[in-house]
PDB file of N, CA and C in Angstrom:
ATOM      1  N   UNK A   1      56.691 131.073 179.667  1.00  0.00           N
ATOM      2  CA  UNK A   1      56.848 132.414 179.169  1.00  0.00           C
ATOM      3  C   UNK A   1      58.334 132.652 178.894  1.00  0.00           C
ATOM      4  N   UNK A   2      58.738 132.941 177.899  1.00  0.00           N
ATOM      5  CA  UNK A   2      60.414 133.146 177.644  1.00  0.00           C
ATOM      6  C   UNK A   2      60.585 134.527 178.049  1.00  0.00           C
ATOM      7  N   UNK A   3      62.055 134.673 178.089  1.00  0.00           N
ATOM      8  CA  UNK A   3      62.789 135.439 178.197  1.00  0.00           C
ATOM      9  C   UNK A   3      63.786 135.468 177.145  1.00  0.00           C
ATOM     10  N   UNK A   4      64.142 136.543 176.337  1.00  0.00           N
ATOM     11  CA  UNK A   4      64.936 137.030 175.772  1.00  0.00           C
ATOM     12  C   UNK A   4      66.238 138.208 176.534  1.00  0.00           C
ATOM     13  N   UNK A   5      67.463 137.371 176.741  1.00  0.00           N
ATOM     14  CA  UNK A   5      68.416 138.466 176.781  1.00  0.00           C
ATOM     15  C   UNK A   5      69.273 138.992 175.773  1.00  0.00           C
ATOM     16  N   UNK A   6      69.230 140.036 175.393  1.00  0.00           N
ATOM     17  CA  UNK A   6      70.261 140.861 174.908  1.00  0.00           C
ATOM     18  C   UNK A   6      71.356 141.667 175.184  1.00  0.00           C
ATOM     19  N   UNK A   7      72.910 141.031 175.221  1.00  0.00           N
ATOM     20  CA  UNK A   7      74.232 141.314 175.659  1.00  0.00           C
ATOM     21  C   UNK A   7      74.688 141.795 174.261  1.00  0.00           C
ATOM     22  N   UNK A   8      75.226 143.340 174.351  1.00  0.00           N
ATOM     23  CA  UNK A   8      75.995 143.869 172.875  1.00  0.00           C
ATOM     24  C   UNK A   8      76.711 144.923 173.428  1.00  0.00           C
ATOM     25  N   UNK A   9      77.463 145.216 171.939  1.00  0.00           N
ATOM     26  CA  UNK A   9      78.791 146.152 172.252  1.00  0.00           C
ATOM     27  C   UNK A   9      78.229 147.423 171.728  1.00  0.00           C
ATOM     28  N   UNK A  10      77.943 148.362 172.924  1.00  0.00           N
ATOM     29  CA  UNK A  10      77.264 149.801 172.269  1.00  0.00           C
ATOM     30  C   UNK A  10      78.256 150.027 171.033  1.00  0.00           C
ATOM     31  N   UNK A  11      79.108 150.449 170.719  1.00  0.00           N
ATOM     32  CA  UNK A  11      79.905 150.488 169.931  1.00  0.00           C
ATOM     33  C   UNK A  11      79.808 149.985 168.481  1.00  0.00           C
ATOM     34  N   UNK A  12      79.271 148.838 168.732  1.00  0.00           N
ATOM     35  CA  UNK A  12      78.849 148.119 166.995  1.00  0.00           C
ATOM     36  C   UNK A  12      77.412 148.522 166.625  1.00  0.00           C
ATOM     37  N   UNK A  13      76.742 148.648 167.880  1.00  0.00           N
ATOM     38  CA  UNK A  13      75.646 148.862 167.359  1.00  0.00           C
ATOM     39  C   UNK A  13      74.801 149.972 168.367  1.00  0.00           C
ATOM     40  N   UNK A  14      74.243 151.066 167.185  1.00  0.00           N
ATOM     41  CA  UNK A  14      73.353 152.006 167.345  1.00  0.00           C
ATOM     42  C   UNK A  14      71.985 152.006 168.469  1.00  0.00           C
ATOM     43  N   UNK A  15      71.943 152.732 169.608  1.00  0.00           N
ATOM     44  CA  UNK A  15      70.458 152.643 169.963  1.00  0.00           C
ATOM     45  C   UNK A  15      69.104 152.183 169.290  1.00  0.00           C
ATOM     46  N   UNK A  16      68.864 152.751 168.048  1.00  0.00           N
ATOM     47  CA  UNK A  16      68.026 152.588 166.870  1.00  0.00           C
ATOM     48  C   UNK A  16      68.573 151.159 166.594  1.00  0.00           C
ATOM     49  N   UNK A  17      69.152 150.485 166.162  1.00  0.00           N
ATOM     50  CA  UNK A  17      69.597 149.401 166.158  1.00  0.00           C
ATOM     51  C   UNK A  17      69.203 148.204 166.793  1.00  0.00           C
ATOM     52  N   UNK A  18      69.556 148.673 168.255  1.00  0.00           N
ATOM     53  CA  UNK A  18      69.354 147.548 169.128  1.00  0.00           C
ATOM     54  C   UNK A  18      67.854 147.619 169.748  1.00  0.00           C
ATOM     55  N   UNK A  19      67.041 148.703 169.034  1.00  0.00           N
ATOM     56  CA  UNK A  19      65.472 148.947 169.521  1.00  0.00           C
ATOM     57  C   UNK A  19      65.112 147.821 168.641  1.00  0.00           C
ATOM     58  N   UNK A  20      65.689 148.219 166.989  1.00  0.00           N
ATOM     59  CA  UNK A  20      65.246 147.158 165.870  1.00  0.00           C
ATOM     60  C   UNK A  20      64.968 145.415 166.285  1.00  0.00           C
ATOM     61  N   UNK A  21      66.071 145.477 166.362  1.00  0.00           N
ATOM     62  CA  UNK A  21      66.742 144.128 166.971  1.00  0.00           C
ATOM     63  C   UNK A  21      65.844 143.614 168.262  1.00  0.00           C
ATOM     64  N   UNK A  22      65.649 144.364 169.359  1.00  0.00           N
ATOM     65  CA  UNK A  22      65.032 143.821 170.283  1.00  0.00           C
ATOM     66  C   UNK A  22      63.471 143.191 170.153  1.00  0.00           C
ATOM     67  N   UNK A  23      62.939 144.140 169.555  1.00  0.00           N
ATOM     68  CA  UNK A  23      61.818 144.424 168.754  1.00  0.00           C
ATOM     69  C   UNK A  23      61.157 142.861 167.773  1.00  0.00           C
ATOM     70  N   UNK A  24      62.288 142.978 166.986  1.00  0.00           N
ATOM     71  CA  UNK A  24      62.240 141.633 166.058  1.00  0.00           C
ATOM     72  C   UNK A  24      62.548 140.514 166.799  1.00  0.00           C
ATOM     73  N   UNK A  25      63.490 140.360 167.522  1.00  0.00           N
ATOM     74  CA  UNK A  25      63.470 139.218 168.108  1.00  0.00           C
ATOM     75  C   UNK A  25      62.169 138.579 169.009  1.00  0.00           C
ATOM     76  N   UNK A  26      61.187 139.556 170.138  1.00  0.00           N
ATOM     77  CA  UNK A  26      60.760 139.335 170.367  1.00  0.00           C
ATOM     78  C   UNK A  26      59.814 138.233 169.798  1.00  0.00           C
ATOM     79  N   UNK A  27      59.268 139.054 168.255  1.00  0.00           N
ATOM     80  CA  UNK A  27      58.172 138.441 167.814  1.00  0.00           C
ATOM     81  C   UNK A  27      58.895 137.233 167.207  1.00  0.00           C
ATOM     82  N   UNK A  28      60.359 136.950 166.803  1.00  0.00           N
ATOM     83  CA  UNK A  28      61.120 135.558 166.549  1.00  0.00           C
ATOM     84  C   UNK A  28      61.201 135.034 167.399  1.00  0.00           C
ATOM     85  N   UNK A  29      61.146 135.328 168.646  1.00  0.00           N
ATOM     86  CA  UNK A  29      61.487 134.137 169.775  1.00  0.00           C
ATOM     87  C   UNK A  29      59.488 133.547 169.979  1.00  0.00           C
ATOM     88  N   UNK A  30      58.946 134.170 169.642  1.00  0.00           N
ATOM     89  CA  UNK A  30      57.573 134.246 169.591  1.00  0.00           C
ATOM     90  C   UNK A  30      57.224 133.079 169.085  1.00  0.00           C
ATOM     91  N   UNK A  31      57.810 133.541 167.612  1.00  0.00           N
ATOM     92  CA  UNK A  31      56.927 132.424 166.683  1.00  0.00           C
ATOM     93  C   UNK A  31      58.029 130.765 167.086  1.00  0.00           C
ATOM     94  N   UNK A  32      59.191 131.083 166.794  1.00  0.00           N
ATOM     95  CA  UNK A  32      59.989 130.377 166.992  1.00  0.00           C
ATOM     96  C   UNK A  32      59.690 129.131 168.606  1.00  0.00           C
ATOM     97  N   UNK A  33      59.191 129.499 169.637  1.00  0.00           N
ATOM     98  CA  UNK A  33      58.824 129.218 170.720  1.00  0.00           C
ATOM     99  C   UNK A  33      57.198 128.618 170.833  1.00  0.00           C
ATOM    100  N   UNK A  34      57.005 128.822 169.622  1.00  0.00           N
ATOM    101  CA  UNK A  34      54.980 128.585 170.352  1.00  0.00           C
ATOM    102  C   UNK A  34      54.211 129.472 171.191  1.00  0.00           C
ATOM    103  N   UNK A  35      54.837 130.510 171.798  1.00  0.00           N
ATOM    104  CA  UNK A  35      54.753 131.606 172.300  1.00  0.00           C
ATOM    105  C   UNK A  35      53.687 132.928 172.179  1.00  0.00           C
ATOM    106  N   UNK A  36      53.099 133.918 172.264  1.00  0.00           N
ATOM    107  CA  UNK A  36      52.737 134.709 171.387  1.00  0.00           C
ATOM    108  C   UNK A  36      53.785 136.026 172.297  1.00  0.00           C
ATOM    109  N   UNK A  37      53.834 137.034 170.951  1.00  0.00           N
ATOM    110  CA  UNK A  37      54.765 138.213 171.569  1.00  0.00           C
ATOM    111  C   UNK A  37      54.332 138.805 172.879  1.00  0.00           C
ATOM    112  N   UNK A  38      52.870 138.678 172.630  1.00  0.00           N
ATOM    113  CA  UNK A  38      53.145 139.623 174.464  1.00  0.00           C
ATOM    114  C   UNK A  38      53.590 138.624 175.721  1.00  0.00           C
ATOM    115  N   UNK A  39      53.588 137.365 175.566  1.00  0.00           N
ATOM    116  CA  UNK A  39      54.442 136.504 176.356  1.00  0.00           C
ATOM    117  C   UNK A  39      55.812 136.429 176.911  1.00  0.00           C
ATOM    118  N   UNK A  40      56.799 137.259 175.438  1.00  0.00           N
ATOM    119  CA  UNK A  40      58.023 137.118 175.491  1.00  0.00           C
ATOM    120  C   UNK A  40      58.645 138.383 175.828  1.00  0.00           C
ATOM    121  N   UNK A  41      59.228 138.328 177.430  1.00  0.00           N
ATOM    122  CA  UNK A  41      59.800 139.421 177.699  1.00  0.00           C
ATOM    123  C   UNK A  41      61.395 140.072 177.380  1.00  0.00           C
ATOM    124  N   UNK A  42      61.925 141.042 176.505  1.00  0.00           N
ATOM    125  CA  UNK A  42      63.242 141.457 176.094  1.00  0.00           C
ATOM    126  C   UNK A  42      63.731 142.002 176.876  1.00  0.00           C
ATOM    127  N   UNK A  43      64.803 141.796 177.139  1.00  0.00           N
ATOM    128  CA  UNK A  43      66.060 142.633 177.983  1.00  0.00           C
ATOM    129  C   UNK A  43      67.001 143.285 177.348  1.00  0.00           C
ATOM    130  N   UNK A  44      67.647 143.832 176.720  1.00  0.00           N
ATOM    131  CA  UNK A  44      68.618 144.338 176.103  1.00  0.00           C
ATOM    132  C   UNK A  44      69.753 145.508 176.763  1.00  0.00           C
ATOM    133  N   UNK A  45      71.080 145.170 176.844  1.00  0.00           N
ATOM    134  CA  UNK A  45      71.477 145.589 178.226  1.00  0.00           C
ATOM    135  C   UNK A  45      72.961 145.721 177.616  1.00  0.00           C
ATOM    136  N   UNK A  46      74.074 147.105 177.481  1.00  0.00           N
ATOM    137  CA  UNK A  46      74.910 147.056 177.159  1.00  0.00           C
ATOM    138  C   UNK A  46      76.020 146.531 177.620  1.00  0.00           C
ATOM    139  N   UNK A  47      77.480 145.929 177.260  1.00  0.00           N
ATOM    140  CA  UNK A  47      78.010 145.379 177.938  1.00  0.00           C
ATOM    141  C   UNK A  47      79.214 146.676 178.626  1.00  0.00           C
ATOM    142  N   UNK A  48      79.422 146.392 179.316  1.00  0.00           N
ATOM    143  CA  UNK A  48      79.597 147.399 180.745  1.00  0.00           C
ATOM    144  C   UNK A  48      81.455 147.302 180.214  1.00  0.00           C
ATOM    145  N   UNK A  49      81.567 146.042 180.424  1.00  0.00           N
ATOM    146  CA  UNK A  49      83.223 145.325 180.021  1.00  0.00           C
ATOM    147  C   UNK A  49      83.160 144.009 179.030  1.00  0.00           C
ATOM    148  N   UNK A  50      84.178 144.034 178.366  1.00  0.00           N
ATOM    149  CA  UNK A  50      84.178 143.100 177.500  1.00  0.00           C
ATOM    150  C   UNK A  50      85.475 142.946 177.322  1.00  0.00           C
ATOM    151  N   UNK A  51      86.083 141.077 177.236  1.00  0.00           N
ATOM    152  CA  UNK A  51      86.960 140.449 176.517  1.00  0.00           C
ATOM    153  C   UNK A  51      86.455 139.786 175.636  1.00  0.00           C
ATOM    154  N   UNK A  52      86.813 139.572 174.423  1.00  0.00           N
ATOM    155  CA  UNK A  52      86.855 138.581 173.460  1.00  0.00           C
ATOM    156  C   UNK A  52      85.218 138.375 173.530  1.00  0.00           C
ATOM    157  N   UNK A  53      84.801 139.022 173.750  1.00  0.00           N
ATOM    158  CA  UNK A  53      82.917 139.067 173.617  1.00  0.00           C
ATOM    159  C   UNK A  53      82.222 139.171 172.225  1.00  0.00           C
ATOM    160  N   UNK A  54      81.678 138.381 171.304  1.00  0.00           N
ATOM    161  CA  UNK A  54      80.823 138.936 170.305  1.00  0.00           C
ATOM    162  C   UNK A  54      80.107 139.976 170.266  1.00  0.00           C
ATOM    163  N   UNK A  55      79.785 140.726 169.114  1.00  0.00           N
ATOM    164  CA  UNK A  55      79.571 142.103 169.547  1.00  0.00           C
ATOM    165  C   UNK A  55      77.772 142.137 169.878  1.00  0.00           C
ATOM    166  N   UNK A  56      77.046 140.914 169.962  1.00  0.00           N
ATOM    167  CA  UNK A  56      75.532 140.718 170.471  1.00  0.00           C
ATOM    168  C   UNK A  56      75.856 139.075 170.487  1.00  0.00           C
ATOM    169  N   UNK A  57      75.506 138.940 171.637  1.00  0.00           N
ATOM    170  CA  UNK A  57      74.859 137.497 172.024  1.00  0.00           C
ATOM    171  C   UNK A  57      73.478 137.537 172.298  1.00  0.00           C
ATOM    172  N   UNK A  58      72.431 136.462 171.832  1.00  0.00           N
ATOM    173  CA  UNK A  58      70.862 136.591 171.883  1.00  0.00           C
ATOM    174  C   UNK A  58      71.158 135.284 172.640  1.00  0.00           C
ATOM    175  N   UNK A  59      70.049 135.078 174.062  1.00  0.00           N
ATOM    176  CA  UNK A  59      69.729 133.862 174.840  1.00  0.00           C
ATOM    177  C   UNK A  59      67.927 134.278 174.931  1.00  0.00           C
ATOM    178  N   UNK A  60      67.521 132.653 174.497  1.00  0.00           N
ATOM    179  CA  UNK A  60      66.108 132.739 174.265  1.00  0.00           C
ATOM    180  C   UNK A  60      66.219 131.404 175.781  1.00  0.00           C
ATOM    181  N   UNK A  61      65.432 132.037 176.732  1.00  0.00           N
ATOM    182  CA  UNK A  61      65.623 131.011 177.656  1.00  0.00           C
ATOM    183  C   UNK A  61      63.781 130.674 177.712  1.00  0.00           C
ATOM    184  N   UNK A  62      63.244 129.432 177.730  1.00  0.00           N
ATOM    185  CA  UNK A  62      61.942 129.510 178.155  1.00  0.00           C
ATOM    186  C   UNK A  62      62.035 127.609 178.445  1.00  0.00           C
ATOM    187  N   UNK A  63      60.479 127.521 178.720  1.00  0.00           N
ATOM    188  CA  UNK A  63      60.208 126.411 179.694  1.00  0.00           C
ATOM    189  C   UNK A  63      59.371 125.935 178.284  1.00  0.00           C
ATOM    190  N   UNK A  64      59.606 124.286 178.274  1.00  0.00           N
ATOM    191  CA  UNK A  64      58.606 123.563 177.405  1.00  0.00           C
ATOM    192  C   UNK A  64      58.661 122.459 177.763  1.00  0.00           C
ATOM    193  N   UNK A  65      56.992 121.842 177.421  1.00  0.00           N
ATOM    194  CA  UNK A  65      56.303 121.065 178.038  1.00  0.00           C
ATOM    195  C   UNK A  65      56.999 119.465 177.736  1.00  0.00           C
ATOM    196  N   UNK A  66      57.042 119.158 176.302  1.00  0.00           N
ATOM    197  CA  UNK A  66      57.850 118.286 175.491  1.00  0.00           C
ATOM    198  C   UNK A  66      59.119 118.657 174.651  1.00  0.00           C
ATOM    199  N   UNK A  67      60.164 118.924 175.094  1.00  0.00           N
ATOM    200  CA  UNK A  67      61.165 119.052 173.549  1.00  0.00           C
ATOM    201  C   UNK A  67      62.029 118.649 173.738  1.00  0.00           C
ATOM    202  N   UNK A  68      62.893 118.123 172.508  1.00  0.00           N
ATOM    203  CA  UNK A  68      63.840 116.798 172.898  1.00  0.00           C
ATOM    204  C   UNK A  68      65.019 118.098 172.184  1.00  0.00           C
ATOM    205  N   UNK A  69      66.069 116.936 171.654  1.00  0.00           N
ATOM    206  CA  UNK A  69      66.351 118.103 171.527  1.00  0.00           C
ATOM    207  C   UNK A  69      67.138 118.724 169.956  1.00  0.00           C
ATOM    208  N   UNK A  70      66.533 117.609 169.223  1.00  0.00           N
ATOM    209  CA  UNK A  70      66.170 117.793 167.519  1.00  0.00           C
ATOM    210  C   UNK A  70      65.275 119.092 167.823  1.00  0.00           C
ATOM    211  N   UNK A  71      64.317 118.958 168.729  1.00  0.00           N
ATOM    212  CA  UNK A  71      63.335 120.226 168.898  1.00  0.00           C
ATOM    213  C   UNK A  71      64.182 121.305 168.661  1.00  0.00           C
ATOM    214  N   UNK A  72      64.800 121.643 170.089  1.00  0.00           N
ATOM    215  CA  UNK A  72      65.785 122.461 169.815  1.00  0.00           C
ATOM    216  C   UNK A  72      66.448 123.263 168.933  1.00  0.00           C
ATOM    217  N   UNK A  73      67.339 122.088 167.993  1.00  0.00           N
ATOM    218  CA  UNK A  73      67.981 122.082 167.050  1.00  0.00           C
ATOM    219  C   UNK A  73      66.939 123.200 166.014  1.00  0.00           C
ATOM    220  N   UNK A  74      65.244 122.733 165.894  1.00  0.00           N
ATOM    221  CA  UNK A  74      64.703 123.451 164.835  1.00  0.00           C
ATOM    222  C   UNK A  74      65.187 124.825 165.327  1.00  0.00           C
ATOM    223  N   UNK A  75      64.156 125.007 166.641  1.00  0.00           N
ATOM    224  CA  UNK A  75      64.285 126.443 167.127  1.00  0.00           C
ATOM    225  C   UNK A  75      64.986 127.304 167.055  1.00  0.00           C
ATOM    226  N   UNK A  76      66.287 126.806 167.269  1.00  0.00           N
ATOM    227  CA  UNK A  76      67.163 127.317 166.802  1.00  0.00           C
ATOM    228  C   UNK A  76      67.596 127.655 165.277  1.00  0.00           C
ATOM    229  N   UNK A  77      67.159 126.704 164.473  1.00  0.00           N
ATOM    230  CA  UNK A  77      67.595 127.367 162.967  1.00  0.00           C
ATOM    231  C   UNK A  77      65.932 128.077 162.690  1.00  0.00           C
ATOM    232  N   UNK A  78      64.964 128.573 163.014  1.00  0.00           N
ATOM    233  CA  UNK A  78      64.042 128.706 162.817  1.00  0.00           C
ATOM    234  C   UNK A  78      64.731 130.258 163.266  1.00  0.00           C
ATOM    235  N   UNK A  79      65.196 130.668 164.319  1.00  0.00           N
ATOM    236  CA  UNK A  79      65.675 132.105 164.774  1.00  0.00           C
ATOM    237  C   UNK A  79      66.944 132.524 163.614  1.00  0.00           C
ATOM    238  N   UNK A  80      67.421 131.896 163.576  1.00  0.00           N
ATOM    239  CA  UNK A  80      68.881 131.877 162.480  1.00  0.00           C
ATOM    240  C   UNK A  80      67.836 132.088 161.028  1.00  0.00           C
ATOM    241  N   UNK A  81      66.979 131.486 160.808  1.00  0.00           N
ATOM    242  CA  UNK A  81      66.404 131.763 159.280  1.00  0.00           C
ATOM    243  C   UNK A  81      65.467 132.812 159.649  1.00  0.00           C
ATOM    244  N   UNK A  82      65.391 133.389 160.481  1.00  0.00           N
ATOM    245  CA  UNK A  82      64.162 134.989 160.513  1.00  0.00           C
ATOM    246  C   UNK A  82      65.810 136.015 160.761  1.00  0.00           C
ATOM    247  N   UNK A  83      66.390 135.835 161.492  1.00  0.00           N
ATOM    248  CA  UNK A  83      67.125 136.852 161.567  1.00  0.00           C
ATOM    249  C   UNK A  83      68.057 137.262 160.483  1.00  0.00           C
ATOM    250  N   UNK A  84      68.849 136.359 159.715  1.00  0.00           N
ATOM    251  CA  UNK A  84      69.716 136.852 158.697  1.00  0.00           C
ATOM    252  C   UNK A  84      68.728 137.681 157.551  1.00  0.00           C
ATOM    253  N   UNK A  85      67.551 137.181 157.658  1.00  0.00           N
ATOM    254  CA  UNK A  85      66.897 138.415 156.568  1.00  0.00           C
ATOM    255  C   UNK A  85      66.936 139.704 156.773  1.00  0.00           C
ATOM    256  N   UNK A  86      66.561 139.711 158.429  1.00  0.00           N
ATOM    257  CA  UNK A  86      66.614 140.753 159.073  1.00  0.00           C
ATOM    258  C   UNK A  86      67.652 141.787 159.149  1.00  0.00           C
ATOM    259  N   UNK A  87      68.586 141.153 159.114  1.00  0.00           N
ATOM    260  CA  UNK A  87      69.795 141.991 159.709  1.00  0.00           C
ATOM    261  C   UNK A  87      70.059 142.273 158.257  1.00  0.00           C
ATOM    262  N   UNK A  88      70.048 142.009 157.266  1.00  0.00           N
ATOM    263  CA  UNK A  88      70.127 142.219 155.644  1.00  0.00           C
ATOM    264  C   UNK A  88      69.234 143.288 155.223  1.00  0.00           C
ATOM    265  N   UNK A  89      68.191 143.107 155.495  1.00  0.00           N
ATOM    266  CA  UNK A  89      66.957 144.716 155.440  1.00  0.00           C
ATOM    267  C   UNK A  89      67.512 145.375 156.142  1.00  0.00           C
ATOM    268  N   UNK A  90      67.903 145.213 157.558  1.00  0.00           N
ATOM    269  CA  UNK A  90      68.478 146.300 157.910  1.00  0.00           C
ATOM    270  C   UNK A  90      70.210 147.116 158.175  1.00  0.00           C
ATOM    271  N   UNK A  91      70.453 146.553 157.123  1.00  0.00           N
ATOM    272  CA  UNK A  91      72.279 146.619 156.600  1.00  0.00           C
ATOM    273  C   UNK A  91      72.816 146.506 158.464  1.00  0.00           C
ATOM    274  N   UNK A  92      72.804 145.400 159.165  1.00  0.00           N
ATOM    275  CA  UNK A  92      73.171 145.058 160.493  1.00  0.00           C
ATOM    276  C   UNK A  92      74.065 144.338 160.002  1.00  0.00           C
ATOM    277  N   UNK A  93      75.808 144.331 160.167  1.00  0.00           N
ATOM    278  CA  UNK A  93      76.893 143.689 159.574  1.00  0.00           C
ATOM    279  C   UNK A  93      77.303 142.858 160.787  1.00  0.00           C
ATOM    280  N   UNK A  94      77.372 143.425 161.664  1.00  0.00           N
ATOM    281  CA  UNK A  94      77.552 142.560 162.856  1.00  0.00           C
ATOM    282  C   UNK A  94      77.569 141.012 163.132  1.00  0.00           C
ATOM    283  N   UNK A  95      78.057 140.303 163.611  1.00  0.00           N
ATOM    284  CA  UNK A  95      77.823 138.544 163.652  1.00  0.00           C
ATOM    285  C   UNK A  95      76.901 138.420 165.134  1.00  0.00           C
ATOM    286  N   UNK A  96      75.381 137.863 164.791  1.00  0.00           N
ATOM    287  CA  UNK A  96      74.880 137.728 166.229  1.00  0.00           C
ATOM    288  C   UNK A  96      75.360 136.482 166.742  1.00  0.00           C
ATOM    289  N   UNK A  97      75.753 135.843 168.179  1.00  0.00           N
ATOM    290  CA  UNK A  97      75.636 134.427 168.492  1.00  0.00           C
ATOM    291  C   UNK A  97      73.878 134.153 169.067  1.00  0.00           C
ATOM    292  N   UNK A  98      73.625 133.161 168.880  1.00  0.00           N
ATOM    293  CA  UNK A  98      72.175 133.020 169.532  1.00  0.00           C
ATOM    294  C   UNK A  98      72.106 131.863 170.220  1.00  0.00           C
ATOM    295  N   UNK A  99      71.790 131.834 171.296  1.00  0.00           N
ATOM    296  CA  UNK A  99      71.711 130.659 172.339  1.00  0.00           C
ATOM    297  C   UNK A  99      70.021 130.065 172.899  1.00  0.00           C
ATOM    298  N   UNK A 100      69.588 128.712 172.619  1.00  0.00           N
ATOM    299  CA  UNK A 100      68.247 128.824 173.560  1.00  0.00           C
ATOM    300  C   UNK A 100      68.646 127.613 174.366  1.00  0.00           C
ATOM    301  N   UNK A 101      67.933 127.768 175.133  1.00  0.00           N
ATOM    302  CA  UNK A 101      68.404 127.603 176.447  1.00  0.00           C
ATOM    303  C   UNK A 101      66.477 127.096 177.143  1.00  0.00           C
ATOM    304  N   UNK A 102      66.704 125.708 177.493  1.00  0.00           N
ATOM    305  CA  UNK A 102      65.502 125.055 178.430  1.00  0.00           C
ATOM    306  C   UNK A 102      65.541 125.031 179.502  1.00  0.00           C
ATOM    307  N   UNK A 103      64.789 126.084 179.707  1.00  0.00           N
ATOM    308  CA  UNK A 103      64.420 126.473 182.018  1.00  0.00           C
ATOM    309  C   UNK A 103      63.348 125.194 182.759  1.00  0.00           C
ATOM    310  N   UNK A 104      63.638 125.241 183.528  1.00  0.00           N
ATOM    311  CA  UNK A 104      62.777 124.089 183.969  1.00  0.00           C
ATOM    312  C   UNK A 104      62.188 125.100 185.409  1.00  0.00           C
ATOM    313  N   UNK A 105      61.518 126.186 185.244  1.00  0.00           N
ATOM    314  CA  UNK A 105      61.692 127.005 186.380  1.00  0.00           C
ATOM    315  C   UNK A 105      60.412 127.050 186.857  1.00  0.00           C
ATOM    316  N   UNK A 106      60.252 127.223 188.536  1.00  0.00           N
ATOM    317  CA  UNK A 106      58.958 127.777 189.052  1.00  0.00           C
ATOM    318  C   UNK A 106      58.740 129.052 189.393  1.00  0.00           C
ATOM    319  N   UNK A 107      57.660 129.756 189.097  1.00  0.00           N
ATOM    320  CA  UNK A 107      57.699 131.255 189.048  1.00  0.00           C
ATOM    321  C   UNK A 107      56.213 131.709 189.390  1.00  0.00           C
ATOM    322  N   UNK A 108      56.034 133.057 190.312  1.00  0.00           N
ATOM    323  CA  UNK A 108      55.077 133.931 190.703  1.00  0.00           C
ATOM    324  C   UNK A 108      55.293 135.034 190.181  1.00  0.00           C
ATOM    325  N   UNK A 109      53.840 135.400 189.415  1.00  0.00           N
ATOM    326  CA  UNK A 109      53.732 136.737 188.809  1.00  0.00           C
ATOM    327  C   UNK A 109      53.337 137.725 189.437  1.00  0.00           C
ATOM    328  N   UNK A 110      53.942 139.272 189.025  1.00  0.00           N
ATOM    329  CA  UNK A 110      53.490 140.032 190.528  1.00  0.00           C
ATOM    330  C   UNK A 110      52.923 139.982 191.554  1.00  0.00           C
ATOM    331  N   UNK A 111      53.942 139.470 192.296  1.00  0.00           N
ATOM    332  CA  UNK A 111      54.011 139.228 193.902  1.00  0.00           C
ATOM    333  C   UNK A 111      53.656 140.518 194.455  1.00  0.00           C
TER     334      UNK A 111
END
């Protein structure tokens, strides 16, 4: 099950904005992942303090069964080719960084 975090600079970007954004990513980390959206949980969380911080960093962290890491490599341009459309429909000028990231984690659901 992934996780999506979202780190940004209230400042660059609008509440409405970062609803957009959270929103879309989900269902990109979705498709992008093998995933389906109600799988993929968003966080989106302003940054409190910042040096030299991009004004949104996206981390798609999730667990997979086989992926090397050409895999990867797609996933990653697979999020990079849904989002620049995105952020273009929605005049988002901003530069996102996007990170995914392979958990190898064990986990209990409501405990």
């Amino acid at each position: 099950m992934p996780i999506v975090r979202i780190d940004y600079e209230k400042s660059k970007l609008s509440q409405e904005e970062i609803q957009k954004v959270a929103a879309a990513i989900q269902k990109f980390a979705a498709e992008a992942t093998g995933y389906t959206p109600a799988e993929v949980s968003v966080f989106a969380s302003p940054n409190q303090v910042t040096v030299n911080a991009a004004p949104i960093e996206i981390y798609v962290y999730a667990t997979f069964s086989e992926v090397s890491e050409q895999d990867m490599e797609r996933i990653l341009a697979k999020l990079r080719d849904q989002i620049v459309p995105f952020k273009q429909h929605n005049n988002i000028t901003v530069p996102f960084n996007i990170s995914v990231v392979k958990m190898n984690w064990k986990f209990e659901l409501e405990v």
